[in-house]
Structure formats: structure tokens, C-alpha cells
Protein backbone atom coordinates (compact mmCIF):
# COMPACT_ATOMS: atom_id res chain seq x y z
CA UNK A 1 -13.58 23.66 14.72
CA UNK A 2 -16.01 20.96 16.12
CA UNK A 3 -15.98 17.60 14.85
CA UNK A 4 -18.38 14.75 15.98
CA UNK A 5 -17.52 11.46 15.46
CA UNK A 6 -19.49 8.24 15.78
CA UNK A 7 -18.58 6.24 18.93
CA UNK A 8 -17.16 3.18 17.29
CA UNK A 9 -14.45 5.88 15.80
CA UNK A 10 -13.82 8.09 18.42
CA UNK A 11 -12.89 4.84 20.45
CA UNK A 12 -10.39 3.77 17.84
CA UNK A 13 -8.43 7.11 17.81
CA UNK A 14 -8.83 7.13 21.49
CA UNK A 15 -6.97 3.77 21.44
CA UNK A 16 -4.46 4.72 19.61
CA UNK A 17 -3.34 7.18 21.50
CA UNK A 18 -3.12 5.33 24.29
CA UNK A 19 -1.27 2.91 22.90
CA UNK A 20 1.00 6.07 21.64
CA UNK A 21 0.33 5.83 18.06
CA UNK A 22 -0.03 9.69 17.78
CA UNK A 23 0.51 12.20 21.32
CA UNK A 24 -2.60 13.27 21.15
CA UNK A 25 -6.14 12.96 19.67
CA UNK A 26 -5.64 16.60 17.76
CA UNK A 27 -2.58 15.03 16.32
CA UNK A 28 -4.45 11.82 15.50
CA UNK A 29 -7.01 13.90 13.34
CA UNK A 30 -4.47 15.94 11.51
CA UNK A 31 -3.05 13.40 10.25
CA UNK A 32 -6.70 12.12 8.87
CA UNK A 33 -7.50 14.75 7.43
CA UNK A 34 -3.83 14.92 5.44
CA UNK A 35 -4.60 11.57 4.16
CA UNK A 36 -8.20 11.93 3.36
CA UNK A 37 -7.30 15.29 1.49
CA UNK A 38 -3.91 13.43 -0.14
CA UNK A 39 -6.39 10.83 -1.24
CA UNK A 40 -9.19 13.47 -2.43
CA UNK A 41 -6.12 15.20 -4.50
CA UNK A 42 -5.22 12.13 -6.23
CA UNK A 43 -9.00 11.23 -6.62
CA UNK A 44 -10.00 14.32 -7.92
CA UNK A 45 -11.80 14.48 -11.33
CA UNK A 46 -9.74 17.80 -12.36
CA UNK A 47 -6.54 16.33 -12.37
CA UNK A 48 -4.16 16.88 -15.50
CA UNK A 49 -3.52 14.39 -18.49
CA UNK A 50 0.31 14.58 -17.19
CA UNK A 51 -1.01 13.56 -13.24
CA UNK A 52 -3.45 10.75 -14.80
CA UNK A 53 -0.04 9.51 -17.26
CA UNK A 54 2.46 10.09 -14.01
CA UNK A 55 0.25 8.09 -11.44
CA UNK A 56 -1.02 5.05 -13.84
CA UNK A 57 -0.77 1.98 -12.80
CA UNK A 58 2.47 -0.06 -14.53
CA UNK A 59 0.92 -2.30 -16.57
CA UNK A 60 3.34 -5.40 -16.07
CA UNK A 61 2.82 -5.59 -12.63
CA UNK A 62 -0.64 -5.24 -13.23
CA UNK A 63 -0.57 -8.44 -15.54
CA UNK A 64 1.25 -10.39 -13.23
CA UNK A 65 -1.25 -9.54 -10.45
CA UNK A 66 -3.84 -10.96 -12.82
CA UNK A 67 -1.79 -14.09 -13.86
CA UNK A 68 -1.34 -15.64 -10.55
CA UNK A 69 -0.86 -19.15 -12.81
CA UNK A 70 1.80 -17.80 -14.70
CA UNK A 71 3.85 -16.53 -11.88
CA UNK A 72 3.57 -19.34 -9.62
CA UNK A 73 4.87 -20.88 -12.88
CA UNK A 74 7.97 -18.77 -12.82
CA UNK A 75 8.72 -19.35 -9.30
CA UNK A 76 8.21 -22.68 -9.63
CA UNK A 77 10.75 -22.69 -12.80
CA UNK A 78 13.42 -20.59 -10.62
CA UNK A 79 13.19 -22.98 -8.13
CA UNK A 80 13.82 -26.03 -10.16
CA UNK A 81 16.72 -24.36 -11.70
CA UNK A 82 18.36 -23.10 -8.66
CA UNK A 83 18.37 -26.85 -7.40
CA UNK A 84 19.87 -27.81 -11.25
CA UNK A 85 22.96 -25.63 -10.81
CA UNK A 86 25.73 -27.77 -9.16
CA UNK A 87 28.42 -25.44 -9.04
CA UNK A 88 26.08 -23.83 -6.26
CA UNK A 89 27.10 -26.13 -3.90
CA UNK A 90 30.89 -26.77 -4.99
CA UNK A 91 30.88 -22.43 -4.02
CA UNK A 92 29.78 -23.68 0.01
């Protein structure tokens, strides 16, 4: 198999093997191609109801990703309490 890569690319993989990333470039593009086709797999329009269900996203952590108020809110809360709680320091 030939592949032909623009420049700018075949410079990066070339770099990182040098820098000993991956021993060699064929190892370098193996391991592309696993990803790319890991990523195609999960990508893939003819996955199964149970893949879609087994691979969604959990929706609390999408909500607090969303809420970036709220949870600096929270921290903010856990803070103040932490610095509330004297038998903290009688422990030290």
C-alpha cells in the first residue's frame, strides 16, 4: 500500500518519530488508521439502539458543563464551608 500525504503532515509524523513518539513512521500510521477506523466505528450511522443507549453522553455531566454559573457556585459554597468547620484545624 502507497499512501501520499501532504507535506505539512508527513513532517509531523516525521517529527514524532524522531522525537520517539512511535519507532517508526509504519508504526506511526498504524496507529492512525486504528483511531480513524475506532472513530469511524463509533461514528457510523449503522450502529445499534443498544451502542447509541451504551455510548450516550451522561446527562448530569452534560448539565454541569453547560452551567458553568452554577458550579462555580458549588465550589465556591465548598470552599466557604471547608473554612466554617473548626474542628478542621483542632484535627492538625
Amino acid at each position: 500500500m502507497n499512501i501520499h500525504l501532504p507535506s505539512d503532515l508527513e513532517s509531523l509524523i516525521r517529527e514524532a518519530v524522531a522525537s520517539g513518539r512511535f519507532a517508526s513512521v509504519d508504526d506511526a500510521l498504524t496507529e492512525a488508521a486504528r483511531l480513524l477506523l475506532g472513530d469511524l466505528a463509533h461514528t457510523s450511522p449503522d450502529r445499534s439502539a443498544a451502542d447509541a443507549v451504551n455510548s450516550a453522553p451522561d446527562p448530569i455531566v452534560g448539565m454541569m458543563r453547560e452551567d458553568t454559573e452554577l458550579m462555580d457556585e458549588i465550589v465556591s459554597d465548598a470552599y466557604r464551608r471547608r473554612r466554617e468547620d473548626n474542628w478542621r484545624e483542632s484535627e492538625l
